[in-house]
C-alpha atoms as a PDB file:
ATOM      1  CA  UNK A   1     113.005 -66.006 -37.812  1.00  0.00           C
ATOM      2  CA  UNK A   2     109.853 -64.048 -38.193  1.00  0.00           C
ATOM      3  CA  UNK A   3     109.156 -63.069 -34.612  1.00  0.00           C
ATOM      4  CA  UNK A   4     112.550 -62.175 -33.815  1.00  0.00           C
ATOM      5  CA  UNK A   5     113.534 -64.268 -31.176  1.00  0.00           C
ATOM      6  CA  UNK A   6     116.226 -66.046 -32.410  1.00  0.00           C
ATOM      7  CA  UNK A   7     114.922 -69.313 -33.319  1.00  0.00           C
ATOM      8  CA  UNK A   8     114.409 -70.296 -36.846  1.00  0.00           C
ATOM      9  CA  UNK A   9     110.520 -71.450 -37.294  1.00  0.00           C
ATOM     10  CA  UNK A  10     110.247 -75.368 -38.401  1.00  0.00           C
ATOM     11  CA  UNK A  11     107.043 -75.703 -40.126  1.00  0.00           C
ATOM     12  CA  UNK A  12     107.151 -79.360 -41.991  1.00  0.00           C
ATOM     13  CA  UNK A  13     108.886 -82.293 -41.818  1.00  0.00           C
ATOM     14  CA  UNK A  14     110.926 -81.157 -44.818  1.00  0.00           C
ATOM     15  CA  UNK A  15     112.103 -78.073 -42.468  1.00  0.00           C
ATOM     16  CA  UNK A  16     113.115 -80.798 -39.289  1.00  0.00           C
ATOM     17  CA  UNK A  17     115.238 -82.622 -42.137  1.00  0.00           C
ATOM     18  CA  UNK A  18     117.288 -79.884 -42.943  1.00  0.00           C
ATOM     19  CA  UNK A  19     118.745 -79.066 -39.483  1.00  0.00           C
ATOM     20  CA  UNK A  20     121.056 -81.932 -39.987  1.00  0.00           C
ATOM     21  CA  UNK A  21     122.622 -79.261 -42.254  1.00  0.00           C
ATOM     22  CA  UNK A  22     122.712 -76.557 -39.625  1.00  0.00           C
ATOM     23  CA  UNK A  23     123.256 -77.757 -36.710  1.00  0.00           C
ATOM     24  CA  UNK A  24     124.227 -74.795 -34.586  1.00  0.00           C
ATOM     25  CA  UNK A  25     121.273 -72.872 -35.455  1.00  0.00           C
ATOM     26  CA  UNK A  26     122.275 -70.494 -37.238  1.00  0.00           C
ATOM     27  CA  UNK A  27     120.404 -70.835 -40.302  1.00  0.00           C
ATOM     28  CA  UNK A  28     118.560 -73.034 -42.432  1.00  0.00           C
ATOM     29  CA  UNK A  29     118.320 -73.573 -45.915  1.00  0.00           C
ATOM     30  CA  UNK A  30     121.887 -71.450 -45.896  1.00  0.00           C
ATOM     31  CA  UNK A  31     119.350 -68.035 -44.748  1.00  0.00           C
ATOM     32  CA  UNK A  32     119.166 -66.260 -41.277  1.00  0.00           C
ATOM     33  CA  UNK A  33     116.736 -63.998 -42.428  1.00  0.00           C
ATOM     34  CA  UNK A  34     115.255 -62.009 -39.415  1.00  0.00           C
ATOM     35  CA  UNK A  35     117.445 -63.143 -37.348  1.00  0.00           C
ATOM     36  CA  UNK A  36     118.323 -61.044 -34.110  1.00  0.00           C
ATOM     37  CA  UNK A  37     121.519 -58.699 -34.356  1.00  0.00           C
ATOM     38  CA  UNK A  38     123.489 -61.138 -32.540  1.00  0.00           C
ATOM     39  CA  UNK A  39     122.207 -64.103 -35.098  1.00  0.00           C
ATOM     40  CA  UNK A  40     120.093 -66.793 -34.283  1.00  0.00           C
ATOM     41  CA  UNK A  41     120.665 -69.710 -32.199  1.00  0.00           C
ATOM     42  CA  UNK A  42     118.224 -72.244 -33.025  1.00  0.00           C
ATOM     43  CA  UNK A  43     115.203 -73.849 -33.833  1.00  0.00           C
ATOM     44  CA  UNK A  44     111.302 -74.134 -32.980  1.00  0.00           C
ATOM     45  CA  UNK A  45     108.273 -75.924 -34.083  1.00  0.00           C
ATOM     46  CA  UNK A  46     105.361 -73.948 -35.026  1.00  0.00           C
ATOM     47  CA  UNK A  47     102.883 -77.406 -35.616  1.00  0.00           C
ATOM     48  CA  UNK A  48     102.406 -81.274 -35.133  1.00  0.00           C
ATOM     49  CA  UNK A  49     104.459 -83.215 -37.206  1.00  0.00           C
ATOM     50  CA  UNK A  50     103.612 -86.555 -38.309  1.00  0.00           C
ATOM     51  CA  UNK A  51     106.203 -89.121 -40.359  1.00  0.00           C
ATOM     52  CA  UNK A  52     102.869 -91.107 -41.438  1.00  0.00           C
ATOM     53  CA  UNK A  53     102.790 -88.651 -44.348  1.00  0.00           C
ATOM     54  CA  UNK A  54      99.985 -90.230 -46.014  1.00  0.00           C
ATOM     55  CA  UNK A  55      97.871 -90.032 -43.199  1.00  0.00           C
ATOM     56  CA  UNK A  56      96.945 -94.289 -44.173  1.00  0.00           C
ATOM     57  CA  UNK A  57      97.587 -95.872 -40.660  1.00  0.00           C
ATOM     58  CA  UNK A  58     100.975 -97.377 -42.097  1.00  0.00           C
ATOM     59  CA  UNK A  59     104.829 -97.260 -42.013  1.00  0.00           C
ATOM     60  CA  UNK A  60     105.457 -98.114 -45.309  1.00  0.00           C
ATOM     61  CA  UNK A  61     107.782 -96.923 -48.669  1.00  0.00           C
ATOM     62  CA  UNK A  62     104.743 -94.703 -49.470  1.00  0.00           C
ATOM     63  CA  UNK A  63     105.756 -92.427 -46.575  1.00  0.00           C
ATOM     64  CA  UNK A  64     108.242 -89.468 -47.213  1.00  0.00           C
ATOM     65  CA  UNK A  65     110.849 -90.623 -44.699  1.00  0.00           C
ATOM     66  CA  UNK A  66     110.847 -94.584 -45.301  1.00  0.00           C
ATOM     67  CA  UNK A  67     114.182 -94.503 -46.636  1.00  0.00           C
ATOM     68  CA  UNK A  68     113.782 -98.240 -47.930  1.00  0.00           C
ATOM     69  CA  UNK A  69     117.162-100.011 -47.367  1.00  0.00           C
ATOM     70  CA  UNK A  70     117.140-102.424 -50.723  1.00  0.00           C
ATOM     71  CA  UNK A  71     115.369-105.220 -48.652  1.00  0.00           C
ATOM     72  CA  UNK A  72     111.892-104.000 -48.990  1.00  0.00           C
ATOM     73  CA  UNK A  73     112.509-103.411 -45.243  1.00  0.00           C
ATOM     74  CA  UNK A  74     112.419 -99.389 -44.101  1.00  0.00           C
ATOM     75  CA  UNK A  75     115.020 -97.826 -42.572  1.00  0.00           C
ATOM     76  CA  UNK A  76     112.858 -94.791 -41.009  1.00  0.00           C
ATOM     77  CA  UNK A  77     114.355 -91.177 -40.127  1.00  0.00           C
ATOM     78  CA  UNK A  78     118.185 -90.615 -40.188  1.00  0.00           C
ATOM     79  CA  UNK A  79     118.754 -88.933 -37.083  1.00  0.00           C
ATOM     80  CA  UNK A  80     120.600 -85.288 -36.563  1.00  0.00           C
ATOM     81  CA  UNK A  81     123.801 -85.538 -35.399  1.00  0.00           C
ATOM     82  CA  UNK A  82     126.433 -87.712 -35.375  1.00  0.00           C
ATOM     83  CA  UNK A  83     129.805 -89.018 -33.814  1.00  0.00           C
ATOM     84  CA  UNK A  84     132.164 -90.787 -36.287  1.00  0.00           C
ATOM     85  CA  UNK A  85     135.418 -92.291 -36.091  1.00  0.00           C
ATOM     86  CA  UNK A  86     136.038 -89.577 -39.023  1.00  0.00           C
ATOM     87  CA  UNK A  87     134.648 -86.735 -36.620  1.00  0.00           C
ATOM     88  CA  UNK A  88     132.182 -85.443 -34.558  1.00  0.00           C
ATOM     89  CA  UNK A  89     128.737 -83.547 -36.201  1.00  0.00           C
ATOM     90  CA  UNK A  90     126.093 -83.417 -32.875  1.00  0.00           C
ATOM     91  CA  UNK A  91     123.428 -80.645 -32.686  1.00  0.00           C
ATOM     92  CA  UNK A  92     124.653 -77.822 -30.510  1.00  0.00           C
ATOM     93  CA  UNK A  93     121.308 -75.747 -30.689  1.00  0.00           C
ATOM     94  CA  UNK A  94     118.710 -74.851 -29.045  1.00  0.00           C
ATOM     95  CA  UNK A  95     114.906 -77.415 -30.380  1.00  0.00           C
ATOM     96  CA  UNK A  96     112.094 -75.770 -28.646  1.00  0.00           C
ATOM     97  CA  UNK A  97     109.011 -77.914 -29.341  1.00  0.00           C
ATOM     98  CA  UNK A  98     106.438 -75.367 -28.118  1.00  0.00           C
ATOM     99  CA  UNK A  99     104.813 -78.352 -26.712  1.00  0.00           C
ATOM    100  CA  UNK A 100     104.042 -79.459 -30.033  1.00  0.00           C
ATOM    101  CA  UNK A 101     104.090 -83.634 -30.646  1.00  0.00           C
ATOM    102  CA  UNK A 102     105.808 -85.493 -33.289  1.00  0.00           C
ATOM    103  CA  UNK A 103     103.792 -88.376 -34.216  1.00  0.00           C
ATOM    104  CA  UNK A 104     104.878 -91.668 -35.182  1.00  0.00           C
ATOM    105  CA  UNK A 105     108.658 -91.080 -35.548  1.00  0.00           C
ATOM    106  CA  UNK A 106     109.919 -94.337 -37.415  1.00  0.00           C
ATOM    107  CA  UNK A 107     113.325 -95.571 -37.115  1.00  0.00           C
ATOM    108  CA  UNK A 108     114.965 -98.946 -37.547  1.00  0.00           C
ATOM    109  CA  UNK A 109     118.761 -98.553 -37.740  1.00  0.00           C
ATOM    110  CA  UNK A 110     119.489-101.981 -36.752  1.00  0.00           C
ATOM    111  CA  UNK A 111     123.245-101.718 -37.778  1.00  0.00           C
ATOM    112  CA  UNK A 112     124.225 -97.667 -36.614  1.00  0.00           C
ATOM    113  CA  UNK A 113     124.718 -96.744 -33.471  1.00  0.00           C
ATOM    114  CA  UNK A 114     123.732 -92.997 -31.680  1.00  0.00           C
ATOM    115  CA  UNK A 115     119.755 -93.029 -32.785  1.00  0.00           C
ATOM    116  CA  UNK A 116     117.175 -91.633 -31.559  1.00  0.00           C
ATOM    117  CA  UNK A 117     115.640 -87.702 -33.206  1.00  0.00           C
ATOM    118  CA  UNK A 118     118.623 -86.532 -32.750  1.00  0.00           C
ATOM    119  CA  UNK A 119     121.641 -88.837 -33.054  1.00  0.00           C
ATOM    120  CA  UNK A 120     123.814 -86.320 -31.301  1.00  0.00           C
ATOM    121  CA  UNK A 121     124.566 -83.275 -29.295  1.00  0.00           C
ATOM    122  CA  UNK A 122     126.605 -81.194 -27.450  1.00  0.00           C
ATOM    123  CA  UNK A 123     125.606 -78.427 -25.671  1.00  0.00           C
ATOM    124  CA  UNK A 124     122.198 -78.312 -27.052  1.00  0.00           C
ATOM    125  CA  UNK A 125     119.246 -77.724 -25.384  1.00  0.00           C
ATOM    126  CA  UNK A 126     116.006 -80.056 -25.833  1.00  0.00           C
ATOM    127  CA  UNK A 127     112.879 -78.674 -24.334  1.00  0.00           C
ATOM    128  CA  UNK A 128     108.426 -78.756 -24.533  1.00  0.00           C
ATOM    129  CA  UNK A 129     108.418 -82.056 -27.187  1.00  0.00           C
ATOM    130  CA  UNK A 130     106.234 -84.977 -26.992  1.00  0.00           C
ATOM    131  CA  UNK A 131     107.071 -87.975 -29.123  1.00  0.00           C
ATOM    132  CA  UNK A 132     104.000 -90.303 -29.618  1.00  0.00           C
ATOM    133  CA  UNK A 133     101.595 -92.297 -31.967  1.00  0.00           C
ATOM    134  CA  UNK A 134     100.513 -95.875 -32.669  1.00  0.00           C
ATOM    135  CA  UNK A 135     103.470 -95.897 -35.250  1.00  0.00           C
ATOM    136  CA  UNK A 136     106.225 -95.135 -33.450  1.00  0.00           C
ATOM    137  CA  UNK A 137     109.506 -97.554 -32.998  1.00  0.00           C
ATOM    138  CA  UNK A 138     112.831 -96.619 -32.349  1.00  0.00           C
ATOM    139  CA  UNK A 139     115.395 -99.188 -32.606  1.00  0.00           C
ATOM    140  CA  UNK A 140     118.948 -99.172 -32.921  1.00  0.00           C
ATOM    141  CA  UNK A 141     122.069-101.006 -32.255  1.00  0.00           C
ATOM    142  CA  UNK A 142     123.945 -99.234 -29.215  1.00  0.00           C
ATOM    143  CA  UNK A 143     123.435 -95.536 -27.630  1.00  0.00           C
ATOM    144  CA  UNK A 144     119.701 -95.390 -28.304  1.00  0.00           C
ATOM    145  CA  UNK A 145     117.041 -93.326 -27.015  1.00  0.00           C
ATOM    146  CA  UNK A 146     113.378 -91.779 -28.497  1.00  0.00           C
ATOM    147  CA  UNK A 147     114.926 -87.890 -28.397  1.00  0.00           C
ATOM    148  CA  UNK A 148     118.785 -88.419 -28.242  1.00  0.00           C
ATOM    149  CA  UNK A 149     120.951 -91.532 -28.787  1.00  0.00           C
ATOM    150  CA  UNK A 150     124.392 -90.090 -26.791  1.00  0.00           C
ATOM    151  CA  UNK A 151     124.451 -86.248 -25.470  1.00  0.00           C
ATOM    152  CA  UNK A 152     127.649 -84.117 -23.396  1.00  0.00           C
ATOM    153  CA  UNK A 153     126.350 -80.901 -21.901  1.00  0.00           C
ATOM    154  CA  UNK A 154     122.875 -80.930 -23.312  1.00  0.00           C
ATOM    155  CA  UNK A 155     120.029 -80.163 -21.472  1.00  0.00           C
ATOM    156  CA  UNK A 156     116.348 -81.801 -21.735  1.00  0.00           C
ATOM    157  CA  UNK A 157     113.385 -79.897 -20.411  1.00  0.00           C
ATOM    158  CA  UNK A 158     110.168 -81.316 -20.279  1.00  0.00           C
ATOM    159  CA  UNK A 159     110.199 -83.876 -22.804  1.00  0.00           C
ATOM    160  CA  UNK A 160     107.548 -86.617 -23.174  1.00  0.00           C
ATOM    161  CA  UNK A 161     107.659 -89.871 -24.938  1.00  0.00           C
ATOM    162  CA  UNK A 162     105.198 -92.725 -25.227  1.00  0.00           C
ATOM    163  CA  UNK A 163     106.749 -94.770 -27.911  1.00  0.00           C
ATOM    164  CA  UNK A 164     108.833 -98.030 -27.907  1.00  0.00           C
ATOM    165  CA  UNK A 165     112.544 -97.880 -27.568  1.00  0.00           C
ATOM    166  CA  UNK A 166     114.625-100.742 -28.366  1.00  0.00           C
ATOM    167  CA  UNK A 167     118.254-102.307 -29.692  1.00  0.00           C
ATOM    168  CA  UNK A 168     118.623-105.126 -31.858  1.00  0.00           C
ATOM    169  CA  UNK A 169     119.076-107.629 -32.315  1.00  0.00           C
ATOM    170  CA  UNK A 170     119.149-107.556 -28.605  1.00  0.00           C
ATOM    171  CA  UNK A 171     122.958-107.662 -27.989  1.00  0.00           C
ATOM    172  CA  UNK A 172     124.113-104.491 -26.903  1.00  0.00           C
ATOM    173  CA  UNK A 173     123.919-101.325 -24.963  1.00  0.00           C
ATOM    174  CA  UNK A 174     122.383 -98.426 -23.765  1.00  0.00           C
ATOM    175  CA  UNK A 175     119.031 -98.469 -24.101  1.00  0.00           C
ATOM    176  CA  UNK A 176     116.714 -95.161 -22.544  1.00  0.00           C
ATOM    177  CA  UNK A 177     113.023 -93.778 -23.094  1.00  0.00           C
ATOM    178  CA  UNK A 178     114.633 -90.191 -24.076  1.00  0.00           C
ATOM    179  CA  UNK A 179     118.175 -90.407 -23.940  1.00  0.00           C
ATOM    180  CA  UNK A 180     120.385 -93.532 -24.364  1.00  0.00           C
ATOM    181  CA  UNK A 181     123.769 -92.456 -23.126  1.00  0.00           C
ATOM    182  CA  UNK A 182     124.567 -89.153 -21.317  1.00  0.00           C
ATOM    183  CA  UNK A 183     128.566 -89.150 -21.301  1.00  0.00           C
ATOM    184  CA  UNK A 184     129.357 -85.909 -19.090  1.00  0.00           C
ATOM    185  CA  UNK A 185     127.401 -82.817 -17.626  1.00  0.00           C
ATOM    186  CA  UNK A 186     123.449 -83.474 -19.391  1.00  0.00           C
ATOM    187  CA  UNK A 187     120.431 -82.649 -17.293  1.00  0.00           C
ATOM    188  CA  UNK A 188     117.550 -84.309 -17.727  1.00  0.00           C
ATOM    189  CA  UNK A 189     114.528 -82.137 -16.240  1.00  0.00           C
ATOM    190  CA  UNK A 190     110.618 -82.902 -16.177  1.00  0.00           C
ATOM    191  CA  UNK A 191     111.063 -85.580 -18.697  1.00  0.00           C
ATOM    192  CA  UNK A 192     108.281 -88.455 -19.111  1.00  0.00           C
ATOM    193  CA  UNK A 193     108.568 -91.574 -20.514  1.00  0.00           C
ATOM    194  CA  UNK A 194     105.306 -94.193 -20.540  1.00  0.00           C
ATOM    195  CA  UNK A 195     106.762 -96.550 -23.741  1.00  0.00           C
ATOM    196  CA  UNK A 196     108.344 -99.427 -23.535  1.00  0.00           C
ATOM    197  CA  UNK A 197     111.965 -99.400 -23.270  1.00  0.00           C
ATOM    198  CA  UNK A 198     114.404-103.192 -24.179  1.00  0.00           C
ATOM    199  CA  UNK A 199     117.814-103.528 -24.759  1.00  0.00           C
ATOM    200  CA  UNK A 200     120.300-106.061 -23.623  1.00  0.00           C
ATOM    201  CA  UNK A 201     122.656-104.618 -21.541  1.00  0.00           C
ATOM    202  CA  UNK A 202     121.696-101.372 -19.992  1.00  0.00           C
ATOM    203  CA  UNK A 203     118.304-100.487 -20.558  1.00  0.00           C
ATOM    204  CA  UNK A 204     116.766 -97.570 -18.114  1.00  0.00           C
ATOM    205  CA  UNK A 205     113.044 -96.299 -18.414  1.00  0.00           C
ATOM    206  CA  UNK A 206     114.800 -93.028 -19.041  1.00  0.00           C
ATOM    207  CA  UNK A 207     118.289 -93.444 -19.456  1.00  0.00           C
ATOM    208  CA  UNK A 208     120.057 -96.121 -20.546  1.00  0.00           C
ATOM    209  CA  UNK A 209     123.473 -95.112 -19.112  1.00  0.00           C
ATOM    210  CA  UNK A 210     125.388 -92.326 -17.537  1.00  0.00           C
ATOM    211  CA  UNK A 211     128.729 -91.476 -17.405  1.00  0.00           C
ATOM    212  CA  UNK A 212     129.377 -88.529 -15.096  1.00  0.00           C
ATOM    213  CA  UNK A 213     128.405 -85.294 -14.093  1.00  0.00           C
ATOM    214  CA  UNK A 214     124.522 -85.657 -15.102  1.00  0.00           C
ATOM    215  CA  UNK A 215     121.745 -84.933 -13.604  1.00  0.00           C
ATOM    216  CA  UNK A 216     118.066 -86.182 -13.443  1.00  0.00           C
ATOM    217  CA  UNK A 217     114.989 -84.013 -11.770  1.00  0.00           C
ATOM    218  CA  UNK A 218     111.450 -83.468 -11.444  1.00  0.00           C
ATOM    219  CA  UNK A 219     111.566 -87.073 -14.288  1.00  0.00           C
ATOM    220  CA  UNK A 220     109.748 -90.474 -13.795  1.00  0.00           C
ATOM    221  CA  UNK A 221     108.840 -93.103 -16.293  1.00  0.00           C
ATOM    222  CA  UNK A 222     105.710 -95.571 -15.601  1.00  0.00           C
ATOM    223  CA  UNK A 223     106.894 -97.363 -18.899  1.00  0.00           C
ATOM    224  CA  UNK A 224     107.594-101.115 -19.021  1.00  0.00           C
ATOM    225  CA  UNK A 225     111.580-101.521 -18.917  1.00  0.00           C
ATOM    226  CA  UNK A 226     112.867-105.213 -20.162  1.00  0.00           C
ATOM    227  CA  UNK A 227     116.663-105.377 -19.726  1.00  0.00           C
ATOM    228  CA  UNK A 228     118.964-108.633 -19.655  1.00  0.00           C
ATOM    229  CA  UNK A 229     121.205-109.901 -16.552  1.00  0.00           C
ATOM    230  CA  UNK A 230     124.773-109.285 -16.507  1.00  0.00           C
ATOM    231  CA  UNK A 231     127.321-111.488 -15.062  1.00  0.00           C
ATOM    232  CA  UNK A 232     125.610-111.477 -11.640  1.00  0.00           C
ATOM    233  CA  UNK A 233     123.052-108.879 -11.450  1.00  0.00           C
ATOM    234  CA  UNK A 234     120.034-107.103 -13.542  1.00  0.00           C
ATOM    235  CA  UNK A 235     121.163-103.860 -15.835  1.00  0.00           C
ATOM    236  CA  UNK A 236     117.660-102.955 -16.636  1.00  0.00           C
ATOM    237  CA  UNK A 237     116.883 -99.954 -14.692  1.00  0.00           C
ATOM    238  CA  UNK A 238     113.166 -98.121 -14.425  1.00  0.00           C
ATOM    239  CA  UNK A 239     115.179 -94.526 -14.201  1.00  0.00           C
ATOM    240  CA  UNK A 240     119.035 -95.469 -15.626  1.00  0.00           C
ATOM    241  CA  UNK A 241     120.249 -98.801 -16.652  1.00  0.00           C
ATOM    242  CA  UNK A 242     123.633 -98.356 -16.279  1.00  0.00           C
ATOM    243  CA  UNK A 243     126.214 -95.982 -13.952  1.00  0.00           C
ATOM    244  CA  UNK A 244     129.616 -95.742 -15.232  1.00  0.00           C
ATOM    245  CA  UNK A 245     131.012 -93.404 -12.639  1.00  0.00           C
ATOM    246  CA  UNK A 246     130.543 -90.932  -9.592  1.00  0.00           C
ATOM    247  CA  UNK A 247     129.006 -87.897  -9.570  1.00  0.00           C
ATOM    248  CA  UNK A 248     125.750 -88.325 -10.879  1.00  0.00           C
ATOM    249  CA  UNK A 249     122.783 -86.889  -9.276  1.00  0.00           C
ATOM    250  CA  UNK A 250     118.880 -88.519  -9.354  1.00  0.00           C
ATOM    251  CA  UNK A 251     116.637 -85.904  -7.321  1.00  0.00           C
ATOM    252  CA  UNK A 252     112.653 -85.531  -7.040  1.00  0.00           C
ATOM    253  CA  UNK A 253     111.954 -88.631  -9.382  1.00  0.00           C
ATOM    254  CA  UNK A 254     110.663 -92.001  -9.697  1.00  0.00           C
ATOM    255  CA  UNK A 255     109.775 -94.921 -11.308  1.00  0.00           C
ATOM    256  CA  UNK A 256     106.311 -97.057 -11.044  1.00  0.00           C
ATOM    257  CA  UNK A 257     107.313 -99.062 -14.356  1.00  0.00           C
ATOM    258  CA  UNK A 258     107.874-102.876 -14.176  1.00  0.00           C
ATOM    259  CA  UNK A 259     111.678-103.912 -14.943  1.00  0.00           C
ATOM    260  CA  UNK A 260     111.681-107.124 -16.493  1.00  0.00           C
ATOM    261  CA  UNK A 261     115.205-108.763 -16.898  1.00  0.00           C
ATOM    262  CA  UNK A 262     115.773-111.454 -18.572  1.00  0.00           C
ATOM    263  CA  UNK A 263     118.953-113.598 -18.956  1.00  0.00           C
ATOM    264  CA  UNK A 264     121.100-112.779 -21.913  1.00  0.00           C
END
């Protein structure tokens, strides 16, 4: 932490890999070095960050983070975090992007659930990212979003993302620009998403489903949101796809983006 302010610099792709190890901030690469009295409680990026490593225009196994799955077929970034039937590992740290963009984040899980960035958190707090570039895909089979695929008490401040979000093979839920599924108490403030968002159930420009208890302000998306109907009505959404219960809150935001259901 070389200016002392409690959040671990993250200065290469190699760095962003290794939080998976460390995900309550307290360290990285097993070292806190200049970290405040109290410790350190997080992370921040220091520079633009591109997975197109080789800087040739392609997603491809000559790329540091392919992660080729045996069928000549990429697999793209694991993301940080997880929930498990064998227990719980989601990021409970603070990410401050410094308003830096990750470029061309590639991802195509089509078999694991919770992707996005990060696959999971809890109490984290997400803020000044952009996700972009020609590259970027993000597809996964339920809970997936471009930042976070399923978040509890996690806040996300101004967060931007222009890339496509999408399940497959088209067949089930929760679908969102930045988040996929907020279960209880996230806020989701001055987020932006312009990318194209398709699931089949539950698809939202920004969220693909809520829970209770979260929040969305000061957000809109302008993206193009293609979602399937459900029994008798559409669950593509151009701010949330899908409501599971009261208390929710949408406040100072809006939607311009074209919902396109289709029927599933």
């Amino acid at each position: 932490d070389l200016d002392d302010d409690g959040l671990i610099e993250i200065n290469d792709l190699s760095d962003l890999d290794e939080i998976r190890n460390n995900l309550d901030g307290t360290s990285l690469y097993s070292a806190n070095t200049g970290c405040p009295t109290d410790g350190c409680n997080g992370f921040e990026l220091t520079t633009d960050l591109d997975f197109d490593t080789n800087q040739d225009g392609v997603m491809d196994a000559s790329d540091d983070y392919w992660n080729d799955n045996g069928r000549d077929v990429g697999e793209g970034w694991l993301p940080i975090g997880y929930l498990s039937s064998n227990g719980d590992a989601p990021f409970s740290a603070i990410f401050e992007g410094n308003s830096h963009i990750i470029s061309n984040l590639y991802i195509d899980r089509q078999d694991m659930e919770y992707i996005g960035l990060f696959g999971a958190t809890d109490g984290a707090e997400i803020r000044h990212l952009s996700l972009a570039g020609p590259l970027m895909v993000v597809k996964g089979e339920k809970s997936v979003g471009s930042l976070v695929g399923e978040s509890s008490n996690s806040i996300l401040i101004n967060i931007k993302n222009s890339g496509a979000v999408m399940d497959s093979p088209f067949d089930d839920d929760y679908v969102g620009g930045i988040l996929g599924y907020g279960r209880v108490n996230n806020q989701i403030i001055a987020c932006i998403n312009t990318g194209t968002t398709s699931g089949a159930r539950y698809a939202g420009g920004l969220v693909g489903g809520f829970r209770s208890g979260n929040q969305i302000i000061a957000s809109f998306n302008t993206g193009l949101v293609r979602g399937s109907t459900y029994g008798s009505g559409s669950v593509g959404g151009g701010l949330v796809g899908y409501v599971a219960e009261g208390a929710n809150q949408i406040s100072a935001s809006f939607n311009t983006g074209s919902v396109d259901t289709f029927r599933s």
